[in-house]
PDB file of N, CA and C in Angstrom:
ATOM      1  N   UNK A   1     -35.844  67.195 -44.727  1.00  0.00           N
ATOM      2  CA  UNK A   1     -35.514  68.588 -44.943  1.00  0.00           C
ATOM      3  C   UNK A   1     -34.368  68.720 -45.945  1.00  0.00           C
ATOM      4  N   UNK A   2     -33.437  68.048 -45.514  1.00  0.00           N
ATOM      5  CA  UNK A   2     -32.456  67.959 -46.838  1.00  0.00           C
ATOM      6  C   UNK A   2     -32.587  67.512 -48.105  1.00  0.00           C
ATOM      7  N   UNK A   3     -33.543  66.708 -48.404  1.00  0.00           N
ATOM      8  CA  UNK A   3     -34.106  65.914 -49.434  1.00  0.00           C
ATOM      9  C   UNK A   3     -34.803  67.105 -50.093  1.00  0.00           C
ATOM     10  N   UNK A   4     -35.675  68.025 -49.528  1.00  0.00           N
ATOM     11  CA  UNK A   4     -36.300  68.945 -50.478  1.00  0.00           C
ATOM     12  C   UNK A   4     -35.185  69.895 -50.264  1.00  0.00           C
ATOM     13  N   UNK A   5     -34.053  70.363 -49.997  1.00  0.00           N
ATOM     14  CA  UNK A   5     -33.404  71.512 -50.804  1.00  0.00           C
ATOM     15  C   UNK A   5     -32.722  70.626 -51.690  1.00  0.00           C
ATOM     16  N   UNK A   6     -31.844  69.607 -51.447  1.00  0.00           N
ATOM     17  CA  UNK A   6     -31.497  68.805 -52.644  1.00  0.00           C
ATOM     18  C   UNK A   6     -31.899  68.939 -54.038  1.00  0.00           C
ATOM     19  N   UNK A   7     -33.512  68.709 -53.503  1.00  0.00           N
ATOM     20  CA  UNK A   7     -34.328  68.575 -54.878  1.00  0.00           C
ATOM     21  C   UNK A   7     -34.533  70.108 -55.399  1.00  0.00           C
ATOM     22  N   UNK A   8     -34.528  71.040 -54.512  1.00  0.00           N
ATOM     23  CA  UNK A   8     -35.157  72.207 -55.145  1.00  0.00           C
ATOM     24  C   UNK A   8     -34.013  72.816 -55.385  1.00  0.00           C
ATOM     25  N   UNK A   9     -32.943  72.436 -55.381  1.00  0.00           N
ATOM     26  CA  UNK A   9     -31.531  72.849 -56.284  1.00  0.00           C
ATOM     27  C   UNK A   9     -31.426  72.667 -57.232  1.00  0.00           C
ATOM     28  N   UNK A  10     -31.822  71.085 -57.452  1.00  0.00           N
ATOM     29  CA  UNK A  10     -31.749  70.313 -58.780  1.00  0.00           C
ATOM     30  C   UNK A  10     -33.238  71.174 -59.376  1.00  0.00           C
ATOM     31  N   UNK A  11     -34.027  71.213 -59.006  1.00  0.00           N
ATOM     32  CA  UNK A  11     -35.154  72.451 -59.937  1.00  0.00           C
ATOM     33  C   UNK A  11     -34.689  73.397 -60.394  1.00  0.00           C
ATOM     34  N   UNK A  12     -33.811  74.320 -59.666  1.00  0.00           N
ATOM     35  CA  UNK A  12     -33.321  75.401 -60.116  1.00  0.00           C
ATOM     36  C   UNK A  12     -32.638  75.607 -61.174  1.00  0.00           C
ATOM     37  N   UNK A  13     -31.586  74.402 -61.256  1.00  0.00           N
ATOM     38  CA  UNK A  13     -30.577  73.970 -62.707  1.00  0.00           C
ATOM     39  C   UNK A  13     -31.879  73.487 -63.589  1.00  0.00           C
ATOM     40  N   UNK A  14     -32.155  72.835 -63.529  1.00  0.00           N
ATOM     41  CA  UNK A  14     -33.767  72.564 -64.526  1.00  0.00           C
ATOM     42  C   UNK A  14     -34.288  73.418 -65.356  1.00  0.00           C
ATOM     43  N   UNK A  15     -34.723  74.524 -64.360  1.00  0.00           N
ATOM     44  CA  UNK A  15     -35.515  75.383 -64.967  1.00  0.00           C
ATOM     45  C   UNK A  15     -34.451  76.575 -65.253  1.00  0.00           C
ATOM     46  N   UNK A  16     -33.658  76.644 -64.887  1.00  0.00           N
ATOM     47  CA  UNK A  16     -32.208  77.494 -65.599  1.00  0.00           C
ATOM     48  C   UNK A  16     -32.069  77.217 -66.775  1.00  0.00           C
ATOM     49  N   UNK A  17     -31.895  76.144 -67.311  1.00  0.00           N
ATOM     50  CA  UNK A  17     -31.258  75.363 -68.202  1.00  0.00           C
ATOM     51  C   UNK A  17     -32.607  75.751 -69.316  1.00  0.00           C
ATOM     52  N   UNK A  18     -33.688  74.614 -68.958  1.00  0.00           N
ATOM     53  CA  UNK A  18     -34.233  75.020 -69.920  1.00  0.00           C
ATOM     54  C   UNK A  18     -34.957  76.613 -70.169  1.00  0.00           C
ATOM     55  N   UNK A  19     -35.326  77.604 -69.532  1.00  0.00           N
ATOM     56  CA  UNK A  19     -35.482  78.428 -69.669  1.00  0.00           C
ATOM     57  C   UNK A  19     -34.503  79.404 -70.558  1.00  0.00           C
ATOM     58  N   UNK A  20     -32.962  79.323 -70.020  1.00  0.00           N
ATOM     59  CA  UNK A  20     -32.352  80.395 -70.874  1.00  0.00           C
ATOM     60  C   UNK A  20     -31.886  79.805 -71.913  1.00  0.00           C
ATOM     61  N   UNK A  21     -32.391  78.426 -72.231  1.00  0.00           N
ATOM     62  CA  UNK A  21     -32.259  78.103 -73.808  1.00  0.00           C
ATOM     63  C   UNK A  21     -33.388  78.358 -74.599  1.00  0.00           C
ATOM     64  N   UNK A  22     -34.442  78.125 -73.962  1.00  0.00           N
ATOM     65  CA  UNK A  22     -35.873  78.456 -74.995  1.00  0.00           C
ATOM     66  C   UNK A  22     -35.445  80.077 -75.062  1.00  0.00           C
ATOM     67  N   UNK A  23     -34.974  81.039 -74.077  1.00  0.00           N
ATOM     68  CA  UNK A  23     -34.818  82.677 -74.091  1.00  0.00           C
ATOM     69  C   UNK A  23     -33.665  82.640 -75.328  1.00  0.00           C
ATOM     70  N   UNK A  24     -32.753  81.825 -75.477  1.00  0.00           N
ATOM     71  CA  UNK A  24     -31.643  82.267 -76.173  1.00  0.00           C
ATOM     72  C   UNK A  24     -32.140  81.694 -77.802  1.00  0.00           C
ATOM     73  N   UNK A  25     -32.826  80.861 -77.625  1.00  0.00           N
ATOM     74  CA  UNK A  25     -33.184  80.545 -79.306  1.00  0.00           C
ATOM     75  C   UNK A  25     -34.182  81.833 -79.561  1.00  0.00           C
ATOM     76  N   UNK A  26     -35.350  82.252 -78.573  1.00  0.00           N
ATOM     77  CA  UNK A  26     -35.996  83.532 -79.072  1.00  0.00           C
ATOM     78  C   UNK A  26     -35.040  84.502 -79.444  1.00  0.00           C
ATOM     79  N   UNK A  27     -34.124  84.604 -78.913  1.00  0.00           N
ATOM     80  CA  UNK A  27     -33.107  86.115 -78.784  1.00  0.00           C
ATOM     81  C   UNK A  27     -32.871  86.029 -80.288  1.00  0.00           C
ATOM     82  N   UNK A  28     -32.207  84.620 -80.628  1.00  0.00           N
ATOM     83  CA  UNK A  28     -31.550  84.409 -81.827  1.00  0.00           C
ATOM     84  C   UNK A  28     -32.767  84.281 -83.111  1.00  0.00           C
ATOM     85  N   UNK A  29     -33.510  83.829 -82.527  1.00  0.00           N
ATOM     86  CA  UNK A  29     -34.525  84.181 -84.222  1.00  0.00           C
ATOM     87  C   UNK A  29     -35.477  85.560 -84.317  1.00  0.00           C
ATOM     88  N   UNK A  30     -35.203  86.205 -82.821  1.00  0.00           N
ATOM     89  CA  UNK A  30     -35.848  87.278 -83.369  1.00  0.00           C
ATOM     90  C   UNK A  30     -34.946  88.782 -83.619  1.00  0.00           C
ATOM     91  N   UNK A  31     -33.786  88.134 -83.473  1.00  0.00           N
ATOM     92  CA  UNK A  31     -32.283  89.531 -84.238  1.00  0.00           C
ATOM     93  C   UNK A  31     -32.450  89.187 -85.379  1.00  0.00           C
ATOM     94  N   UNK A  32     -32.808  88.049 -86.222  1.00  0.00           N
ATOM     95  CA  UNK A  32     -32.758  87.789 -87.724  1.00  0.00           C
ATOM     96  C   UNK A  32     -31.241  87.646 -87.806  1.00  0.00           C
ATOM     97  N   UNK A  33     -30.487  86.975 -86.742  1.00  0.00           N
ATOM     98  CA  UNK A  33     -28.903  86.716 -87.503  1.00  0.00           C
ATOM     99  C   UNK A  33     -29.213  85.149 -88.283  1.00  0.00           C
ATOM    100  N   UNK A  34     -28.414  85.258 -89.023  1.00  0.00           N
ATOM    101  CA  UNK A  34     -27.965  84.267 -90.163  1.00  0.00           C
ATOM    102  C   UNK A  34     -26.828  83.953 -90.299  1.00  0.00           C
ATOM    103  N   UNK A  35     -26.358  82.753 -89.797  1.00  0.00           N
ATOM    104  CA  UNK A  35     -25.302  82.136 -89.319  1.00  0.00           C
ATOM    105  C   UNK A  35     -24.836  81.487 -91.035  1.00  0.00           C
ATOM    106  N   UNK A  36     -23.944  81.721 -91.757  1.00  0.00           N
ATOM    107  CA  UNK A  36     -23.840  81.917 -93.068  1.00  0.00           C
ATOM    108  C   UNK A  36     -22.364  82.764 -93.902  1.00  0.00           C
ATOM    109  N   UNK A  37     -21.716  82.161 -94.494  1.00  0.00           N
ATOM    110  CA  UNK A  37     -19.947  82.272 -94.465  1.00  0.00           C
ATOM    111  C   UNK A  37     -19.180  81.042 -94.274  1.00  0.00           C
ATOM    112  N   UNK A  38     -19.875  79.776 -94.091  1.00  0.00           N
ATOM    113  CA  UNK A  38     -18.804  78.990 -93.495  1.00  0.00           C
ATOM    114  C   UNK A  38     -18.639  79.017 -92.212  1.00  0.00           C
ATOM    115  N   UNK A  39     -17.562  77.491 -91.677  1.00  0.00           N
ATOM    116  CA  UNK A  39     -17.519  77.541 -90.351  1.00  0.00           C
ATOM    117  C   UNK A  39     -16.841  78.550 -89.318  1.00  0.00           C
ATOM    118  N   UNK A  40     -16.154  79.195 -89.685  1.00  0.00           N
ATOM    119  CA  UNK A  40     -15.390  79.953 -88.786  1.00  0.00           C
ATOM    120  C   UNK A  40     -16.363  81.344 -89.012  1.00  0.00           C
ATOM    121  N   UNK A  41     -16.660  81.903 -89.966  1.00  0.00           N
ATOM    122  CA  UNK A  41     -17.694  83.056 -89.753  1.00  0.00           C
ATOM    123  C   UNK A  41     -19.427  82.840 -88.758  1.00  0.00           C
ATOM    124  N   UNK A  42     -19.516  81.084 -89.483  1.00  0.00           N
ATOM    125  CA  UNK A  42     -20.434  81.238 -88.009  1.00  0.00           C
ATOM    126  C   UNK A  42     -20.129  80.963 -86.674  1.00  0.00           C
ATOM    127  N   UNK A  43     -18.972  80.703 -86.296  1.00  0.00           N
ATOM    128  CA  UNK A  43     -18.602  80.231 -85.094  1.00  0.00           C
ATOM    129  C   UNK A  43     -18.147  81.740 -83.983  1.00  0.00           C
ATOM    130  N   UNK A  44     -17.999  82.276 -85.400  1.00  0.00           N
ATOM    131  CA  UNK A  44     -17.577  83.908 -84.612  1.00  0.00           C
ATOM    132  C   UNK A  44     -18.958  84.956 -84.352  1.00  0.00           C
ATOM    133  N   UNK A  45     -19.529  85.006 -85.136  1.00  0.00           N
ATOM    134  CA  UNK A  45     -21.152  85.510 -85.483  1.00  0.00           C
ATOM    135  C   UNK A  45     -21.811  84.532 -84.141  1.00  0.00           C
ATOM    136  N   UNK A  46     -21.454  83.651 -83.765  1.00  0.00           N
ATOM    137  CA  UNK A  46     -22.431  82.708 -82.550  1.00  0.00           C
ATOM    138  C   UNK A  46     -21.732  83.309 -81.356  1.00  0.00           C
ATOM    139  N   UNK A  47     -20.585  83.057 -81.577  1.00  0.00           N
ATOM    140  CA  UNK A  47     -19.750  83.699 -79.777  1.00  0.00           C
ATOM    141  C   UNK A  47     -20.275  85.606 -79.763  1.00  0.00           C
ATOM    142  N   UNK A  48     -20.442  85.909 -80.687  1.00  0.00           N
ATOM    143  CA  UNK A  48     -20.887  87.566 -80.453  1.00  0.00           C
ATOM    144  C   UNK A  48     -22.453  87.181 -79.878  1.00  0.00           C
ATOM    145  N   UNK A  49     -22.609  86.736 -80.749  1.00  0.00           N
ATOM    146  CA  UNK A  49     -24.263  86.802 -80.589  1.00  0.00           C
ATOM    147  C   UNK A  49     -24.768  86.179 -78.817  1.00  0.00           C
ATOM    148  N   UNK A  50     -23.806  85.294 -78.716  1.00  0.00           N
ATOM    149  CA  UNK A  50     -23.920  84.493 -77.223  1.00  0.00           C
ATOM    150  C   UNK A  50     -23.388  85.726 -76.319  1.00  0.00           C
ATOM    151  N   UNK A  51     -22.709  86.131 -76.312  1.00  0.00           N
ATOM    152  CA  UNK A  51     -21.912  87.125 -75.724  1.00  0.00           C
ATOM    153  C   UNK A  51     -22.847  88.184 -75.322  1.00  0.00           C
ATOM    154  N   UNK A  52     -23.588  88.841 -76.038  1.00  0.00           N
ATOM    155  CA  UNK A  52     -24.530  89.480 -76.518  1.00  0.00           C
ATOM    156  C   UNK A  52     -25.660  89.340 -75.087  1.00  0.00           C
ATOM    157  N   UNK A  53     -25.924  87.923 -75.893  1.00  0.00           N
ATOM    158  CA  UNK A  53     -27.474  87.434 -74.983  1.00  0.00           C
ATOM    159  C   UNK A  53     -27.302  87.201 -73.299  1.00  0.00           C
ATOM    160  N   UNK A  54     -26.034  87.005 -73.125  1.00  0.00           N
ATOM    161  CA  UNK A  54     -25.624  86.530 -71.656  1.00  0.00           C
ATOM    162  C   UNK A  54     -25.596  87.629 -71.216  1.00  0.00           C
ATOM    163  N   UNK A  55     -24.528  88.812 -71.332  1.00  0.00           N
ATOM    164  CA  UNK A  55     -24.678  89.900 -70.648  1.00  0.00           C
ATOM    165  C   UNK A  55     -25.981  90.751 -70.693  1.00  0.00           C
ATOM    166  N   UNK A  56     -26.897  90.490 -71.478  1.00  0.00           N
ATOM    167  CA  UNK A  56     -27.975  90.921 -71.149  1.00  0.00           C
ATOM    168  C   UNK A  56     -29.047  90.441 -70.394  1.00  0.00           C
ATOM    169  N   UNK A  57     -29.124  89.191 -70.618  1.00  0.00           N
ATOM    170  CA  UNK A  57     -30.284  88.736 -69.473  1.00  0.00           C
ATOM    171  C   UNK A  57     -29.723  87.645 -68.724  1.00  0.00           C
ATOM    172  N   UNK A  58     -28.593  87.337 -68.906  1.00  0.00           N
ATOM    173  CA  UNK A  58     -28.206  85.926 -67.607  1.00  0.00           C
ATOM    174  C   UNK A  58     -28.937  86.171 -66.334  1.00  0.00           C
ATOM    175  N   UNK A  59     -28.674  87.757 -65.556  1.00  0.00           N
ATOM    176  CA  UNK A  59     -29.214  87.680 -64.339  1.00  0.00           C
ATOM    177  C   UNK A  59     -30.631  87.859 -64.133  1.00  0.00           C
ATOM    178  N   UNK A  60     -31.838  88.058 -65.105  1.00  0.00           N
ATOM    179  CA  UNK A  60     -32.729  87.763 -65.051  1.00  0.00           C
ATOM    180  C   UNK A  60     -33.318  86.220 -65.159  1.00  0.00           C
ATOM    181  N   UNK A  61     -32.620  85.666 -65.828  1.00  0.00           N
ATOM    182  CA  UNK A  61     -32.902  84.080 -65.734  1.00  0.00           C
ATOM    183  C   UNK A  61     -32.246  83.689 -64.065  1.00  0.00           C
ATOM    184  N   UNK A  62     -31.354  84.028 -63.682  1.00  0.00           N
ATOM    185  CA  UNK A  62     -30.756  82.880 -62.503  1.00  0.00           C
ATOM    186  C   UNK A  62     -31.851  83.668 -61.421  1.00  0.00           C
ATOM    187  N   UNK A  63     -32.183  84.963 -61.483  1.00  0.00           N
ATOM    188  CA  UNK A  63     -32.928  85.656 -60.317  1.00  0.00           C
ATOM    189  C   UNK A  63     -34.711  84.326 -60.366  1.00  0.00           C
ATOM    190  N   UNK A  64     -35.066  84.544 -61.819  1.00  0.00           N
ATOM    191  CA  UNK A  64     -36.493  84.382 -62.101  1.00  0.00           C
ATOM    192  C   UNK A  64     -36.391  82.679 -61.592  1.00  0.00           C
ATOM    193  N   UNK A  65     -35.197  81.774 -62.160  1.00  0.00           N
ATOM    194  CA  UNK A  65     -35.570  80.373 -61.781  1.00  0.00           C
ATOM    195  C   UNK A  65     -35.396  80.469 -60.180  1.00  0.00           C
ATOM    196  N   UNK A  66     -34.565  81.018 -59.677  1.00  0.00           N
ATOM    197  CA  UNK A  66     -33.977  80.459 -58.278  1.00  0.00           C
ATOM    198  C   UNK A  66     -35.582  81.171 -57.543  1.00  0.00           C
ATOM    199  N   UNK A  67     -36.519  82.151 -57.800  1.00  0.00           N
ATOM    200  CA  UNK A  67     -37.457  82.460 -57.228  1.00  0.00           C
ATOM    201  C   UNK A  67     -38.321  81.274 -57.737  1.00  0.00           C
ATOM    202  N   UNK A  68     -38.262  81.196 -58.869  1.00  0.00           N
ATOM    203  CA  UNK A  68     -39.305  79.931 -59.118  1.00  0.00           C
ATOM    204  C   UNK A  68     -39.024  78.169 -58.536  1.00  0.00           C
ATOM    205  N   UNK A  69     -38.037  77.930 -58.129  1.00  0.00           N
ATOM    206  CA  UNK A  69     -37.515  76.889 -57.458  1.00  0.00           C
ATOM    207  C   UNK A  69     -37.711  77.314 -55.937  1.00  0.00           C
ATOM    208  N   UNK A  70     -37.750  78.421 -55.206  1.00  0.00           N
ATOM    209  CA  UNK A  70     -37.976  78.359 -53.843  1.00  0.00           C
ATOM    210  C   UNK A  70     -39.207  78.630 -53.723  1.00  0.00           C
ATOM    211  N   UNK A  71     -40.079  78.983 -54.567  1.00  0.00           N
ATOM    212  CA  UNK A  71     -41.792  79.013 -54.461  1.00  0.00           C
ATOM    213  C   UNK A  71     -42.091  77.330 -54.398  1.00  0.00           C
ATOM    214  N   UNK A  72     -41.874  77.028 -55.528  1.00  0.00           N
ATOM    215  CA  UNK A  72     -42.156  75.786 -55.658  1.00  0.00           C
ATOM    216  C   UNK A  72     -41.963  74.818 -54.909  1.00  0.00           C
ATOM    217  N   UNK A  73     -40.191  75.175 -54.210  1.00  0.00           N
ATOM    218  CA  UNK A  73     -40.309  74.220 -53.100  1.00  0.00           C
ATOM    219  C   UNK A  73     -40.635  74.157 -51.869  1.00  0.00           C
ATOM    220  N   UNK A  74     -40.857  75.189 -51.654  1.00  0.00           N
ATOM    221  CA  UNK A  74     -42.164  76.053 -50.122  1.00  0.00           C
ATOM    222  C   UNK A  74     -43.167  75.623 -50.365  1.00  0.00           C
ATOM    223  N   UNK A  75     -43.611  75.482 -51.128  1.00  0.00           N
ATOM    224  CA  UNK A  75     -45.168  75.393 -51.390  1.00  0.00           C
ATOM    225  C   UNK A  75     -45.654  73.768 -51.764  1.00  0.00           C
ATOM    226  N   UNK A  76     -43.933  72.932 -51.829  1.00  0.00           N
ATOM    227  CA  UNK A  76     -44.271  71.539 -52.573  1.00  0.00           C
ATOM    228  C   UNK A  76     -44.527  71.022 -53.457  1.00  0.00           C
ATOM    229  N   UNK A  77     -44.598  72.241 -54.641  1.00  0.00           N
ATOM    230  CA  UNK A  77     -46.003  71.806 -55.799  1.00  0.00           C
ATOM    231  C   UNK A  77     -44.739  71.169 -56.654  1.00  0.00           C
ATOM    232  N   UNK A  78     -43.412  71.201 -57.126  1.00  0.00           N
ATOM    233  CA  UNK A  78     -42.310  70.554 -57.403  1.00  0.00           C
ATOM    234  C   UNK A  78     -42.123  69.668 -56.874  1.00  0.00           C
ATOM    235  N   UNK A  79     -42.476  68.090 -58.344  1.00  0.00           N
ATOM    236  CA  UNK A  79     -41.847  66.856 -57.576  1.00  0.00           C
ATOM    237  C   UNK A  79     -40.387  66.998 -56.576  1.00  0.00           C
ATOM    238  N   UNK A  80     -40.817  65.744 -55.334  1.00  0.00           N
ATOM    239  CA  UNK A  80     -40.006  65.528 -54.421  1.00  0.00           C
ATOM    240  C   UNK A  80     -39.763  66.423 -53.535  1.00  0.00           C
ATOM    241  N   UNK A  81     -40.466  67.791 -53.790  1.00  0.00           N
ATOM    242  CA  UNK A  81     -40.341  68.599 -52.245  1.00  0.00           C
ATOM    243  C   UNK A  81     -41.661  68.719 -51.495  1.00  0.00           C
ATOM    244  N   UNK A  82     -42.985  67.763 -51.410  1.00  0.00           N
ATOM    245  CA  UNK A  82     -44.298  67.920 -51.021  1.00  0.00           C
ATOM    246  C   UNK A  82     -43.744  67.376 -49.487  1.00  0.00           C
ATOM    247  N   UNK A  83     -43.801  68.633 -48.672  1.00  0.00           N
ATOM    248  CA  UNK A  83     -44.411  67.584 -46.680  1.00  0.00           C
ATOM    249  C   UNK A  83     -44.645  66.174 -46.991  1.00  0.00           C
ATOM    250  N   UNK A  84     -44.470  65.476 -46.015  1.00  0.00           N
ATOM    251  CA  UNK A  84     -44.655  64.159 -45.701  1.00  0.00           C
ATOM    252  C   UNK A  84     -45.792  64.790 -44.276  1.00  0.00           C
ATOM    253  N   UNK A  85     -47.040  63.979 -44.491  1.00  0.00           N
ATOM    254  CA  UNK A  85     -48.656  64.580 -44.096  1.00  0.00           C
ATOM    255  C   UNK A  85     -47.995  63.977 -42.291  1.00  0.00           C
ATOM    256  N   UNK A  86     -48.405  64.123 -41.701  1.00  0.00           N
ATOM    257  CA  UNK A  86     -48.444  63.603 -40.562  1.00  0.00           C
ATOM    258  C   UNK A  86     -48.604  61.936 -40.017  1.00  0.00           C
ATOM    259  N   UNK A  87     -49.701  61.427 -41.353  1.00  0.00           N
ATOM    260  CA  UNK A  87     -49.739  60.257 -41.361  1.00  0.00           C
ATOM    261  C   UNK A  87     -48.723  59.204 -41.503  1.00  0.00           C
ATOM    262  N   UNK A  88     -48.192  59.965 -43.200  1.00  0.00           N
ATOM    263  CA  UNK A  88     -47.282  59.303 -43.263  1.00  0.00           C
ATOM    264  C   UNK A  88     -45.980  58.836 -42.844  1.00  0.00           C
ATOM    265  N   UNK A  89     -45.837  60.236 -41.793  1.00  0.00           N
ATOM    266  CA  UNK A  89     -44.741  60.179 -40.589  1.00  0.00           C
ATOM    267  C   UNK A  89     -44.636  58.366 -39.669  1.00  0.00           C
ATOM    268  N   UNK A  90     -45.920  58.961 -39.049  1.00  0.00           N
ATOM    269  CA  UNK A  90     -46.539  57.749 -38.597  1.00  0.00           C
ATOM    270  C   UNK A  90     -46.475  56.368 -38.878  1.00  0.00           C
ATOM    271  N   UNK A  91     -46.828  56.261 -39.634  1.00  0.00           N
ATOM    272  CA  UNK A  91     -46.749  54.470 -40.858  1.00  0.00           C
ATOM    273  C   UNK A  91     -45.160  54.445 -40.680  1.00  0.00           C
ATOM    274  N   UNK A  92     -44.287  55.298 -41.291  1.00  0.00           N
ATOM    275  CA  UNK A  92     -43.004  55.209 -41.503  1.00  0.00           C
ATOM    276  C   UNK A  92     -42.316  55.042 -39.989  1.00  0.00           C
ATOM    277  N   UNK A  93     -42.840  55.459 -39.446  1.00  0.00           N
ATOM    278  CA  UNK A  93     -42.087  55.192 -37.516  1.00  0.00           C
ATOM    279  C   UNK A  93     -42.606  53.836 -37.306  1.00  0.00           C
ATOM    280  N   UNK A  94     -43.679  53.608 -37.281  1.00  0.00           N
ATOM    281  CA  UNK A  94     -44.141  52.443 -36.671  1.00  0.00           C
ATOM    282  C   UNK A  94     -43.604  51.150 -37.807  1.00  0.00           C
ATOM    283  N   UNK A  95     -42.633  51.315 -38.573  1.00  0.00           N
ATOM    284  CA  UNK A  95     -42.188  50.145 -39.694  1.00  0.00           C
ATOM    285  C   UNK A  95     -40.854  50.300 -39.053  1.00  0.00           C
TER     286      UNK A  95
END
């Protein structure tokens, strides 16, 4: 039992992670900013633009993974949270 929330925590950062980066590169190529001026004009143009993207959808990403990490791990279909069948209970007691 602890082994699958373990794991379906570690899903959640997973699919956090990569999700609001594939969302944040869409965000960013489809504003058409152009990071361009040198380093300090893009470094300032990136913290707006980040700034930007977080307060707008952060809490749709942490809502959408953490539902998609407790489906997944209810249901098992996410490595390392599948039931252990009855059988295998079995085999494992009798060793």
């Amino acid at each position: 039992m602890i082994k699958r929330i373990i794991f379906g925590f570690i899903w959640f950062v997973v699919i956090f992670i990569i999700s609001y980066s594939i969302g944040g590169y869409i965000y960013i190529k489809t504003t058409g900013i152009a990071i361009s001026g040198g380093f300090q004009a893009g470094l300032e143009t990136g913290r707006a633009v980040r700034d930007a993207y977080q307060e707008a959808y952060i809490i749709y990403f942490v809502i959408g993974s953490l539902i998609l990490a407790i489906l997944g791990t209810v249901t098992g279909i996410l490595p390392g949270t599948k039931k252990k069948s009855s059988s295998q209970k079995k085999v494992l007691k009798k060793k």
